[in-house]
ModelCIF file with pLDDT and N, C-alpha, C, O atoms, coordinates in Angstrom:
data_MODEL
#
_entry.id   MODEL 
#
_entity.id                         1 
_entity.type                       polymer 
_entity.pdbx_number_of_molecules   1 
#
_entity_poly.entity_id                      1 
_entity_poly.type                           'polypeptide(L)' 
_entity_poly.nstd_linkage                   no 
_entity_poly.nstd_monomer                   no 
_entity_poly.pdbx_seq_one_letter_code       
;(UNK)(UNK)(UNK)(UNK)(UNK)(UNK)(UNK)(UNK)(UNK)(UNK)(UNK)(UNK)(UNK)(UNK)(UNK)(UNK)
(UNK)(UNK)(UNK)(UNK)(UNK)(UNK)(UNK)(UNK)(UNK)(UNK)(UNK)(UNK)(UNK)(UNK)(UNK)(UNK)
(UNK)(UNK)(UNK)(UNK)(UNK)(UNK)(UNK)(UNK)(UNK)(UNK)(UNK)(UNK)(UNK)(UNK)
;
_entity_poly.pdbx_seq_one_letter_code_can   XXXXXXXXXXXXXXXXXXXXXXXXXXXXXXXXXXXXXXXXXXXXXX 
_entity_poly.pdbx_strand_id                 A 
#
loop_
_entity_poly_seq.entity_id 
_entity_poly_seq.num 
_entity_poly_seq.mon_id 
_entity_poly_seq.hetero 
1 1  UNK n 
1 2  UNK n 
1 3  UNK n 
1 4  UNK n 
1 5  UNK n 
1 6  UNK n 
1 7  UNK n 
1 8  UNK n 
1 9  UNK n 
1 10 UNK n 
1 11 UNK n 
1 12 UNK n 
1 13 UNK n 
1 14 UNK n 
1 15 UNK n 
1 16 UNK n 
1 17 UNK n 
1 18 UNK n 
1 19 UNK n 
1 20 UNK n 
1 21 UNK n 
1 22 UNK n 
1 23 UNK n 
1 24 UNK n 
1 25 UNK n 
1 26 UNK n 
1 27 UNK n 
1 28 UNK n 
1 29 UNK n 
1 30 UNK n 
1 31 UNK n 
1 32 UNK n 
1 33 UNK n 
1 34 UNK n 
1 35 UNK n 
1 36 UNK n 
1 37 UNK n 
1 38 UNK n 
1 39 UNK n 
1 40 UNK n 
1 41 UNK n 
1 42 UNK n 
1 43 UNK n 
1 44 UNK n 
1 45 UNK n 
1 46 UNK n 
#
_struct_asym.id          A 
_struct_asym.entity_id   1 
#
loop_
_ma_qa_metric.id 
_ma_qa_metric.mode 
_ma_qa_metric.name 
_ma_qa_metric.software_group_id 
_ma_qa_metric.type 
1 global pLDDT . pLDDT 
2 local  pLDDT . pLDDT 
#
_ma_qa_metric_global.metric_id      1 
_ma_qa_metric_global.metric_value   91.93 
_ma_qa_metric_global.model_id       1 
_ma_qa_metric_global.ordinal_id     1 
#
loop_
_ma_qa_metric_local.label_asym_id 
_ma_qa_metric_local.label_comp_id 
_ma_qa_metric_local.label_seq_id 
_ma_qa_metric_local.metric_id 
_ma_qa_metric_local.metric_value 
_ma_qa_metric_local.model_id 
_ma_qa_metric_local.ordinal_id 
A UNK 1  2 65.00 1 1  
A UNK 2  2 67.00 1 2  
A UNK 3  2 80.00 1 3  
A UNK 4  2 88.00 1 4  
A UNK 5  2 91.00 1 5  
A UNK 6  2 93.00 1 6  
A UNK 7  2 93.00 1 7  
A UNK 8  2 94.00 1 8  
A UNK 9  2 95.00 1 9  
A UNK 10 2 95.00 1 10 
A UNK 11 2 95.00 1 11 
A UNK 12 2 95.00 1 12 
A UNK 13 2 93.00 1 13 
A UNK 14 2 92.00 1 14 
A UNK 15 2 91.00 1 15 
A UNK 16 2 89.00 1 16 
A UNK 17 2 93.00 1 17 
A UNK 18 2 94.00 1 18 
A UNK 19 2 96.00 1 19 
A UNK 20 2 97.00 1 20 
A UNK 21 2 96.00 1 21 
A UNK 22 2 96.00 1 22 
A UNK 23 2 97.00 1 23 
A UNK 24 2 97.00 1 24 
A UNK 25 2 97.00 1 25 
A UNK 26 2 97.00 1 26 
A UNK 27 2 97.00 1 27 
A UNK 28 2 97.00 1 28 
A UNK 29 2 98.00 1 29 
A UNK 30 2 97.00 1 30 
A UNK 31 2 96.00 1 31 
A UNK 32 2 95.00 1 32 
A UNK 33 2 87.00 1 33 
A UNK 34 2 80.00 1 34 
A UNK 35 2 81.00 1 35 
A UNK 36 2 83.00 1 36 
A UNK 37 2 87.00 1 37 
A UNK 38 2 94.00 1 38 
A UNK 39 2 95.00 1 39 
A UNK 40 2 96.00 1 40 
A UNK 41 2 97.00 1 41 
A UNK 42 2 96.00 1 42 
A UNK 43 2 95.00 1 43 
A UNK 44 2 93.00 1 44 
A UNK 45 2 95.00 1 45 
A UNK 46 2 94.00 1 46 
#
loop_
_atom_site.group_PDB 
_atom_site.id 
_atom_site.type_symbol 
_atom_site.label_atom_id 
_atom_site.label_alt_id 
_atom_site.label_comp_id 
_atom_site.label_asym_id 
_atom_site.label_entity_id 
_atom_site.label_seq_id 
_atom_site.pdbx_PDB_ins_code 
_atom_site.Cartn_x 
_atom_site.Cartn_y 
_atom_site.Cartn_z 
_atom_site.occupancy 
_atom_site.B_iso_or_equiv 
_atom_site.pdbx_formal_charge 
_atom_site.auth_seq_id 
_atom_site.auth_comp_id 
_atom_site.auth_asym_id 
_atom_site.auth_atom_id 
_atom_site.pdbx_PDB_model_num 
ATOM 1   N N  . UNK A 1 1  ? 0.828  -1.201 0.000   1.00 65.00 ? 1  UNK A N  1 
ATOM 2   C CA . UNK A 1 1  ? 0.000  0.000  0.000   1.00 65.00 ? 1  UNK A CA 1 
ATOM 3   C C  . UNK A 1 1  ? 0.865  1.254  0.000   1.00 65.00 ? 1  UNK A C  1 
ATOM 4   O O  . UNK A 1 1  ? 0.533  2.163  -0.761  1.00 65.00 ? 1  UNK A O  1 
ATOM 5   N N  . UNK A 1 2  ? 2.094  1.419  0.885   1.00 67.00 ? 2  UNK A N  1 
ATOM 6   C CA . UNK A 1 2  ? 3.050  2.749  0.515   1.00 67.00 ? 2  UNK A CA 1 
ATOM 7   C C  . UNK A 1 2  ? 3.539  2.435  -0.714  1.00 67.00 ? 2  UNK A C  1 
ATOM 8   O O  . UNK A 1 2  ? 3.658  3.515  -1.291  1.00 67.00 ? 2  UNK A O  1 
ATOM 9   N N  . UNK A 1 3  ? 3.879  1.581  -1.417  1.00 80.00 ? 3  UNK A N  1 
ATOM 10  C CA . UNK A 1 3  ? 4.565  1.809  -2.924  1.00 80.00 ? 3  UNK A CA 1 
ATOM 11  C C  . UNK A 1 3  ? 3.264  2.201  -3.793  1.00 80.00 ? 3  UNK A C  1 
ATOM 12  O O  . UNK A 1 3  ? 3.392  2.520  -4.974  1.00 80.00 ? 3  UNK A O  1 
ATOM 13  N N  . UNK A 1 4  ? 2.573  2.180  -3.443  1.00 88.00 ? 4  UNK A N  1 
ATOM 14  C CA . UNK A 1 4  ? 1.458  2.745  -4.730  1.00 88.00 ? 4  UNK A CA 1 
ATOM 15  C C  . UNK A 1 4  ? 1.425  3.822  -4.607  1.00 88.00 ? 4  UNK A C  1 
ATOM 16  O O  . UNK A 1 4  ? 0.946  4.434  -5.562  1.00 88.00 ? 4  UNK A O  1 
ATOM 17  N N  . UNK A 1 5  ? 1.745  4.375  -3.796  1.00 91.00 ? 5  UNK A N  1 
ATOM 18  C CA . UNK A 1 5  ? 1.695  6.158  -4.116  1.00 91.00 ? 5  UNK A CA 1 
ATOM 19  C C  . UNK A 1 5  ? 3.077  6.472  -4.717  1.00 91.00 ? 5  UNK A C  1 
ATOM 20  O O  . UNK A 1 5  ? 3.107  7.481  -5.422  1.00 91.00 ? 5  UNK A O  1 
ATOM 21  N N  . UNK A 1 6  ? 4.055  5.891  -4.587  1.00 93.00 ? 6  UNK A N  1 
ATOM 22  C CA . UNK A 1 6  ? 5.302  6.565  -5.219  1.00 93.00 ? 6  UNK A CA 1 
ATOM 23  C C  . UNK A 1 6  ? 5.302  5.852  -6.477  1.00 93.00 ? 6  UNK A C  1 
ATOM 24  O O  . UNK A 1 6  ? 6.034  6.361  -7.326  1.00 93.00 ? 6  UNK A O  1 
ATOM 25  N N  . UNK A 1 7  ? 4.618  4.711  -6.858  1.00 93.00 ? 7  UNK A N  1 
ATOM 26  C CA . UNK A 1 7  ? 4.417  4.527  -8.358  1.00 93.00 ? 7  UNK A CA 1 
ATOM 27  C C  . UNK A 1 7  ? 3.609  6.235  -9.196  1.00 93.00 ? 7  UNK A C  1 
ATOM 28  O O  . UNK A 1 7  ? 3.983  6.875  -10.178 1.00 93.00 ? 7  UNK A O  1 
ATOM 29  N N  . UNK A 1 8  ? 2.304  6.475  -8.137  1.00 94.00 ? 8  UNK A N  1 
ATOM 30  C CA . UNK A 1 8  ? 1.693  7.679  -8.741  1.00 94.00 ? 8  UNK A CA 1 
ATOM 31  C C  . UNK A 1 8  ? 2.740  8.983  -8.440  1.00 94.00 ? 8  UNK A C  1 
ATOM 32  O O  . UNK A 1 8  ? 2.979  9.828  -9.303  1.00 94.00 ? 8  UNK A O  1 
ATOM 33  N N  . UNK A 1 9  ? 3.134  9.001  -7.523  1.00 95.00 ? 9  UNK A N  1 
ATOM 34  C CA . UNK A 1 9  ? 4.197  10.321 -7.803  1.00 95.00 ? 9  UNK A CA 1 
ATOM 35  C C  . UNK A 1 9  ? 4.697  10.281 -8.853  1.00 95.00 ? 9  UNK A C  1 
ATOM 36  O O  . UNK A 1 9  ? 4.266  11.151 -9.609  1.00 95.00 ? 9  UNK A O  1 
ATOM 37  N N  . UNK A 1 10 ? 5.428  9.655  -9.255  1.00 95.00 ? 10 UNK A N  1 
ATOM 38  C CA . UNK A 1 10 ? 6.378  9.692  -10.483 1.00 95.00 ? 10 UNK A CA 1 
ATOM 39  C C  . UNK A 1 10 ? 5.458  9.913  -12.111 1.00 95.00 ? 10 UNK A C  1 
ATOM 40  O O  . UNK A 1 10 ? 5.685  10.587 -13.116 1.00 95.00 ? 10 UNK A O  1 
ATOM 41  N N  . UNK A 1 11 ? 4.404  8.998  -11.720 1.00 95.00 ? 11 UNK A N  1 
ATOM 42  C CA . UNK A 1 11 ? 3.521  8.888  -12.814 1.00 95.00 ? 11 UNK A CA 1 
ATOM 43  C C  . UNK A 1 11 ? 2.826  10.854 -12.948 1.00 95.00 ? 11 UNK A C  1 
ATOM 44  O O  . UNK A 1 11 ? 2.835  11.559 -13.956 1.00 95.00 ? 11 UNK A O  1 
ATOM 45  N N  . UNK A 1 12 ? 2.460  11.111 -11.946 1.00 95.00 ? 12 UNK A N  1 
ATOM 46  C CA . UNK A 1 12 ? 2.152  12.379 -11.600 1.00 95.00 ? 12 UNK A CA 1 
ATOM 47  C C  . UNK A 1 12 ? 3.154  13.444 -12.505 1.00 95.00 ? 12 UNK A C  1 
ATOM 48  O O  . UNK A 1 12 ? 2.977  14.072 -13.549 1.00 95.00 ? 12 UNK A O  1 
ATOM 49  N N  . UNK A 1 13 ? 4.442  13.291 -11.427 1.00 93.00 ? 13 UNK A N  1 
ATOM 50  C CA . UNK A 1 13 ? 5.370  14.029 -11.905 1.00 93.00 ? 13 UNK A CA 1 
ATOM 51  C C  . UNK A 1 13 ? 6.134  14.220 -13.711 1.00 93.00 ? 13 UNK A C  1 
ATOM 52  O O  . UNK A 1 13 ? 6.595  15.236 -14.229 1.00 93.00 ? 13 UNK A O  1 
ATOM 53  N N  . UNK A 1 14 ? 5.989  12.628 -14.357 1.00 92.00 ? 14 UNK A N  1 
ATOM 54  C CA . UNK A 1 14 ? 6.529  12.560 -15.438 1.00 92.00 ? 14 UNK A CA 1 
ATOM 55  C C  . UNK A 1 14 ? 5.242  13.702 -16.444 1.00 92.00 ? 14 UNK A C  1 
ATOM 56  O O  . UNK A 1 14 ? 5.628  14.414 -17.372 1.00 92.00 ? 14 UNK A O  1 
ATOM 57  N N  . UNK A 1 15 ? 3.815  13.639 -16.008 1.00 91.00 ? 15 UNK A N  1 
ATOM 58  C CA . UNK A 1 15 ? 3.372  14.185 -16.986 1.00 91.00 ? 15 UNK A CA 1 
ATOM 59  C C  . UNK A 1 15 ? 2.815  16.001 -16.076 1.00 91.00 ? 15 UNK A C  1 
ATOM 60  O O  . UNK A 1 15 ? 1.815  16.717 -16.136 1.00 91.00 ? 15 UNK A O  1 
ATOM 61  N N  . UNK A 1 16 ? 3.938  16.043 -15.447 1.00 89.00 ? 16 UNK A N  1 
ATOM 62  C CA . UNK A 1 16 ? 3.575  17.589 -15.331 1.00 89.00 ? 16 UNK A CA 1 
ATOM 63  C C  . UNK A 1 16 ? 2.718  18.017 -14.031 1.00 89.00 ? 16 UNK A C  1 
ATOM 64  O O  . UNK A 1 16 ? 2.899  19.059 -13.402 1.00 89.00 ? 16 UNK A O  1 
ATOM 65  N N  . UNK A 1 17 ? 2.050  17.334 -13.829 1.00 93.00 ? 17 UNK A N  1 
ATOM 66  C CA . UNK A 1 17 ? 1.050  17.274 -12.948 1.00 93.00 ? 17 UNK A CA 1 
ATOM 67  C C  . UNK A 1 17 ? 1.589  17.957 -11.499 1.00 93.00 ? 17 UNK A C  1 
ATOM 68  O O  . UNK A 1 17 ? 2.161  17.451 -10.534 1.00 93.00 ? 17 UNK A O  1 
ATOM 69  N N  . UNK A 1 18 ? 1.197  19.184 -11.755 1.00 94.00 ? 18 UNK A N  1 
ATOM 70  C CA . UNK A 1 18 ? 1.626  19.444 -10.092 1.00 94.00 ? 18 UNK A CA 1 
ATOM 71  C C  . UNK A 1 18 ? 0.477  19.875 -9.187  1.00 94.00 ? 18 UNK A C  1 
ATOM 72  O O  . UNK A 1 18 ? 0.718  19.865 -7.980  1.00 94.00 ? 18 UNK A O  1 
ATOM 73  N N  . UNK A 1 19 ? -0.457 20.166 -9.495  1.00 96.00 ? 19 UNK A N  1 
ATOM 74  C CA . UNK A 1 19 ? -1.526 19.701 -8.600  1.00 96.00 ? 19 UNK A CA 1 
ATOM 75  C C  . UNK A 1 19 ? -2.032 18.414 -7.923  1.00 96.00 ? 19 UNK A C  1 
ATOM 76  O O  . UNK A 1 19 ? -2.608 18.184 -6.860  1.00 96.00 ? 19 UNK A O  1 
ATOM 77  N N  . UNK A 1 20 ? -1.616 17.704 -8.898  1.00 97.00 ? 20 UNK A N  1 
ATOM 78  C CA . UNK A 1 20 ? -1.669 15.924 -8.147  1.00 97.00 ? 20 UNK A CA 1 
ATOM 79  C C  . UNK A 1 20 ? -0.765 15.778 -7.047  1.00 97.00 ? 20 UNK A C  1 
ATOM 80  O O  . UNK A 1 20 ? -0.953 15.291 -5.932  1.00 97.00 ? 20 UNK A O  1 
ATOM 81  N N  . UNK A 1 21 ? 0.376  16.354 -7.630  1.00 96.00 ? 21 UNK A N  1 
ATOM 82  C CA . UNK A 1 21 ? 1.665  15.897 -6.553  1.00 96.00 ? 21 UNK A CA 1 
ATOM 83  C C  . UNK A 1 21 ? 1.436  17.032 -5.415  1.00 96.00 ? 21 UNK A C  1 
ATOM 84  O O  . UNK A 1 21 ? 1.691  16.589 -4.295  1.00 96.00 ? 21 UNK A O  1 
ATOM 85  N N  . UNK A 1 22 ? 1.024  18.360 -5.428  1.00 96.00 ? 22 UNK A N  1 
ATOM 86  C CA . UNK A 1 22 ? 0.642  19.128 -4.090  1.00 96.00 ? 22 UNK A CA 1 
ATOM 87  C C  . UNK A 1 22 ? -0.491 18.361 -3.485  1.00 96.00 ? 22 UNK A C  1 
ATOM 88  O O  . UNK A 1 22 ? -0.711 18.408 -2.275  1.00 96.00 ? 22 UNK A O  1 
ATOM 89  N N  . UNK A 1 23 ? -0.939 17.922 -4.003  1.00 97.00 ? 23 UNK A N  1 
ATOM 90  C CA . UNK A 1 23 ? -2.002 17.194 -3.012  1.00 97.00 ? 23 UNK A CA 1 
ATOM 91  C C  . UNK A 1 23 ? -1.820 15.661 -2.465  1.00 97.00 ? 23 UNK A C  1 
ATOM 92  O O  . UNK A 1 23 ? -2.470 14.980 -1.672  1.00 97.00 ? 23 UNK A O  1 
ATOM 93  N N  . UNK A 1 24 ? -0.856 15.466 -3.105  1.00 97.00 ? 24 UNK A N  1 
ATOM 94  C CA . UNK A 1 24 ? 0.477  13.966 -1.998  1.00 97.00 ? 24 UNK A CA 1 
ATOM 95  C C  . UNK A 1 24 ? 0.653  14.547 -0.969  1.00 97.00 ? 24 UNK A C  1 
ATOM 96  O O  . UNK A 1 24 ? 0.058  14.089 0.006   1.00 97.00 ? 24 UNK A O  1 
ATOM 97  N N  . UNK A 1 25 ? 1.445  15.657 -0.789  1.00 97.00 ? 25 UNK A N  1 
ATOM 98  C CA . UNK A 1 25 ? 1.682  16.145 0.158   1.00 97.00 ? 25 UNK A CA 1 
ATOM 99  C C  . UNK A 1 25 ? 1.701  16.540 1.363   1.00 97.00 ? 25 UNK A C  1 
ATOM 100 O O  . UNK A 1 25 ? 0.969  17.529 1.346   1.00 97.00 ? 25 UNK A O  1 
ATOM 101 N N  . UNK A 1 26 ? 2.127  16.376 2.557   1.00 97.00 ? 26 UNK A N  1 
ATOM 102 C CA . UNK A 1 26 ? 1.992  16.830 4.023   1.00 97.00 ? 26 UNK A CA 1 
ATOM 103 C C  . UNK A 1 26 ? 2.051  18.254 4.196   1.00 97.00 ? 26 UNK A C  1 
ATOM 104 O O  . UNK A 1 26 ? 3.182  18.672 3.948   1.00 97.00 ? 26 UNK A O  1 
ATOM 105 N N  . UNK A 1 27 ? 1.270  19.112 4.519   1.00 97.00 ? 27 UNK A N  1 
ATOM 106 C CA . UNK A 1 27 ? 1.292  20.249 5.511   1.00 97.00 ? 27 UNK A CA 1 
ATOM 107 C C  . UNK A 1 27 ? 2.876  20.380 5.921   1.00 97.00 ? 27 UNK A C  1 
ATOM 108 O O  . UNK A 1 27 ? 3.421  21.481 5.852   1.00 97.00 ? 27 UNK A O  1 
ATOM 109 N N  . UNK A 1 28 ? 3.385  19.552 6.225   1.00 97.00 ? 28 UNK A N  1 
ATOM 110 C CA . UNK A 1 28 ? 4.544  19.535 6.905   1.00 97.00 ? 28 UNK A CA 1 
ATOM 111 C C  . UNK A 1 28 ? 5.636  19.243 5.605   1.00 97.00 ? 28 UNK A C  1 
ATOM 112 O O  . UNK A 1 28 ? 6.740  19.735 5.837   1.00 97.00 ? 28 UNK A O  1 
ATOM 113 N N  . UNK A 1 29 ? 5.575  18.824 4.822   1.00 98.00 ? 29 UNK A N  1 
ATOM 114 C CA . UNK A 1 29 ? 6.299  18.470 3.532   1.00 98.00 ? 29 UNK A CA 1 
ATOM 115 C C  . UNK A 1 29 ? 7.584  19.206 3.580   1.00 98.00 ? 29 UNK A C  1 
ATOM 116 O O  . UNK A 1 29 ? 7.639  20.426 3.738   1.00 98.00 ? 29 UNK A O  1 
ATOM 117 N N  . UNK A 1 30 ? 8.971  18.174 3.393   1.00 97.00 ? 30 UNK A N  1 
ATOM 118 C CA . UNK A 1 30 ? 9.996  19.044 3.208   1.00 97.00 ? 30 UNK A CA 1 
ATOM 119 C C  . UNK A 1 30 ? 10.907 18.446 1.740   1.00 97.00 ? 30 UNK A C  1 
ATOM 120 O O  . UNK A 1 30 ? 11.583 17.489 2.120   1.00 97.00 ? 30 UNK A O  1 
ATOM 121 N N  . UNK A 1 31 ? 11.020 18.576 0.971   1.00 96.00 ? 31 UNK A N  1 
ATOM 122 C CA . UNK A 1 31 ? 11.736 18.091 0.063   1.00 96.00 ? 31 UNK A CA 1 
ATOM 123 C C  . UNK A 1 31 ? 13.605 18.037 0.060   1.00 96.00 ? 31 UNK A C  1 
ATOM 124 O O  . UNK A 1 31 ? 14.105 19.158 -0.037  1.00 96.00 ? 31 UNK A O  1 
ATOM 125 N N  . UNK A 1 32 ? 14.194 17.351 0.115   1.00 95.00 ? 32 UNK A N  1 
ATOM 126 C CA . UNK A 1 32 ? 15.425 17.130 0.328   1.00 95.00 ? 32 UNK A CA 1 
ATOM 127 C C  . UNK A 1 32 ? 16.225 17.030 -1.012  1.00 95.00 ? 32 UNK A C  1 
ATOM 128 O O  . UNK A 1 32 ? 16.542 15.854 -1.194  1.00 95.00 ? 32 UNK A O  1 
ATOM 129 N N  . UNK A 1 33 ? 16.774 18.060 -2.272  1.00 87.00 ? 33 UNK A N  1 
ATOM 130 C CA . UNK A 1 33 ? 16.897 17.741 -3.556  1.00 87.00 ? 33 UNK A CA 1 
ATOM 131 C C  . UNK A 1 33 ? 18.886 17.074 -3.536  1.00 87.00 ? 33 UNK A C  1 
ATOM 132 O O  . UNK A 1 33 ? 19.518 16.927 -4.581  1.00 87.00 ? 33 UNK A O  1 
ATOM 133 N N  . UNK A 1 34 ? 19.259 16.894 -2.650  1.00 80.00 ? 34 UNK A N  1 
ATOM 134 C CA . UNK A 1 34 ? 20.421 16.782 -1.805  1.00 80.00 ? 34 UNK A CA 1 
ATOM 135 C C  . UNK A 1 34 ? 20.420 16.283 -0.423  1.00 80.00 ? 34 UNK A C  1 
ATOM 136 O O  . UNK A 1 34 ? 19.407 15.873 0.145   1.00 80.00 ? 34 UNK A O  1 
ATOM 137 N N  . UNK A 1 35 ? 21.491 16.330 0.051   1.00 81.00 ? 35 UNK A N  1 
ATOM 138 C CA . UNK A 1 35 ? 21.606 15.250 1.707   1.00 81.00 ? 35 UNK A CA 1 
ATOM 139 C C  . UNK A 1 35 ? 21.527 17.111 2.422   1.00 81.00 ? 35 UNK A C  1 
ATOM 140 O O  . UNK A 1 35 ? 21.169 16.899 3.581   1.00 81.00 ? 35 UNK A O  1 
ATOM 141 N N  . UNK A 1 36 ? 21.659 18.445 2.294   1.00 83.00 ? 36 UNK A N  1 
ATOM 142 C CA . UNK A 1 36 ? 21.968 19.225 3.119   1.00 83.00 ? 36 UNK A CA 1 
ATOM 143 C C  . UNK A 1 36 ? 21.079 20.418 2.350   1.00 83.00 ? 36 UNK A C  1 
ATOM 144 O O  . UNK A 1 36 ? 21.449 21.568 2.586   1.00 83.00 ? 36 UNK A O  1 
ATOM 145 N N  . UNK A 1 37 ? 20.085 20.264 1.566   1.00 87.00 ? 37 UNK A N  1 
ATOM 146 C CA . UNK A 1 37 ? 19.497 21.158 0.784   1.00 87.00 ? 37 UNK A CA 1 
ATOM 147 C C  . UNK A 1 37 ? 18.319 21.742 1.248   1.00 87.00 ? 37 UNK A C  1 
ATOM 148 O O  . UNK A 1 37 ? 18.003 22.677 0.512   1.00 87.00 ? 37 UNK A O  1 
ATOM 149 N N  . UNK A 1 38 ? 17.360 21.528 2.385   1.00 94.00 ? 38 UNK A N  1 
ATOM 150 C CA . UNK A 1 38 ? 16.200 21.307 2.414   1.00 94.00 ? 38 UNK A CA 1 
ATOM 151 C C  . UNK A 1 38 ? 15.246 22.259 1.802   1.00 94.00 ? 38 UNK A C  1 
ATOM 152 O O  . UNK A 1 38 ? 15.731 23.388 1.736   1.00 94.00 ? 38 UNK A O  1 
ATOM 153 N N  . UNK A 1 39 ? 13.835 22.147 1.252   1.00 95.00 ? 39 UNK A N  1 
ATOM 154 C CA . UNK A 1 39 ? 13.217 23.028 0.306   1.00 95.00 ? 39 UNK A CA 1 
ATOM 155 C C  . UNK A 1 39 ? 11.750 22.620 1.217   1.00 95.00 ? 39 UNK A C  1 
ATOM 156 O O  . UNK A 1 39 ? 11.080 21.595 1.093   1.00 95.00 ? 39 UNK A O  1 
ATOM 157 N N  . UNK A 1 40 ? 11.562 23.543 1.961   1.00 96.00 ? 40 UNK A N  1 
ATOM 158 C CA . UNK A 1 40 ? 10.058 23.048 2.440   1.00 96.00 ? 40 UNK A CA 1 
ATOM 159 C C  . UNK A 1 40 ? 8.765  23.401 1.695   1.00 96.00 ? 40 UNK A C  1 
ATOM 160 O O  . UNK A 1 40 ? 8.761  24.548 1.247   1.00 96.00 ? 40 UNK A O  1 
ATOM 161 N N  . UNK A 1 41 ? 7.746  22.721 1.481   1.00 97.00 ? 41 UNK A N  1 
ATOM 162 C CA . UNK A 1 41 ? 6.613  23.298 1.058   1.00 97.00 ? 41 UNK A CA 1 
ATOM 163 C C  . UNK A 1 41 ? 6.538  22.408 -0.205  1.00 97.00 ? 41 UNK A C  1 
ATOM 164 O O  . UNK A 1 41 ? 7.557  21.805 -0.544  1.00 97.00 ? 41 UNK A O  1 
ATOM 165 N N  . UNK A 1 42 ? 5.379  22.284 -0.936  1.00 96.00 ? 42 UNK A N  1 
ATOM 166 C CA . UNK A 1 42 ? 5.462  21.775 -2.353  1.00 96.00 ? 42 UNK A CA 1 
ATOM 167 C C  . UNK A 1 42 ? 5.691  22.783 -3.256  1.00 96.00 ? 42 UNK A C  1 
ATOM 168 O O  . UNK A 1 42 ? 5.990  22.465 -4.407  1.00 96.00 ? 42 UNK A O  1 
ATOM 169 N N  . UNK A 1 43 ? 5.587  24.227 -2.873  1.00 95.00 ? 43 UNK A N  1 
ATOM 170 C CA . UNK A 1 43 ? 6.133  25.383 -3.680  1.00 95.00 ? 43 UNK A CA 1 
ATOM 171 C C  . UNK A 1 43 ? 7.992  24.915 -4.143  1.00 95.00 ? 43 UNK A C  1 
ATOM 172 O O  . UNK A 1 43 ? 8.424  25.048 -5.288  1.00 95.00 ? 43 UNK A O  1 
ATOM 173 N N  . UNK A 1 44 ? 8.773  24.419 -3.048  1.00 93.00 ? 44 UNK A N  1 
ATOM 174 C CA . UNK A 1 44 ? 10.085 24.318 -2.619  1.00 93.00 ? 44 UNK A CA 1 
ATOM 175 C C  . UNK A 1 44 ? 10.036 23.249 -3.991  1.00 93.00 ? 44 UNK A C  1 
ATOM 176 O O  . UNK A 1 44 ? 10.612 23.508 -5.048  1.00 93.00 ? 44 UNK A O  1 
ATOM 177 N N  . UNK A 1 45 ? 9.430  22.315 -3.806  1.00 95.00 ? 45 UNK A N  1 
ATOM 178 C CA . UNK A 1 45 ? 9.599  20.911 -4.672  1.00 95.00 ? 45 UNK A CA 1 
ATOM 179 C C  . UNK A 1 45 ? 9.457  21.216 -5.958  1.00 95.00 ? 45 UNK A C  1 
ATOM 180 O O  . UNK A 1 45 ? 10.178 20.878 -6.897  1.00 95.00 ? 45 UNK A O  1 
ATOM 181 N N  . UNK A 1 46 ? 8.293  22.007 -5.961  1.00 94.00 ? 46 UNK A N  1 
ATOM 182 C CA . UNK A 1 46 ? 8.223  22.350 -7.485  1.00 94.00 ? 46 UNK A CA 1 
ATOM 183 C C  . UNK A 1 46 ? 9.146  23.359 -8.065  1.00 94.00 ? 46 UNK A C  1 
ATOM 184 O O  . UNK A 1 46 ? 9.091  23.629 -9.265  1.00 94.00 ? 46 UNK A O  1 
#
């Protein structure tokens, strides 16, 4: 059941979709694009 959502992230992400993928998302969401980078928010990710 957790790998089915990161099958749809990607699926999400390959066609653009960033309303799908803001709405994956935690309130709390931090994106890591690196080990020391952090980008919080799905604004950050996108």
């Amino acid at each position: 059941q957790q790998r089915r959502p990161v099958h749809r992230f990607y699926q999400a992400l390959q066609q653009g979709d960033y309303d799908t993928l803001t709405g994956m998302f935690h309130p709390d969401f931090v994106f890591y694009p690196q080990i020391d980078s952090p980008r919080p928010g799905a604004a950050g990710f996108i």
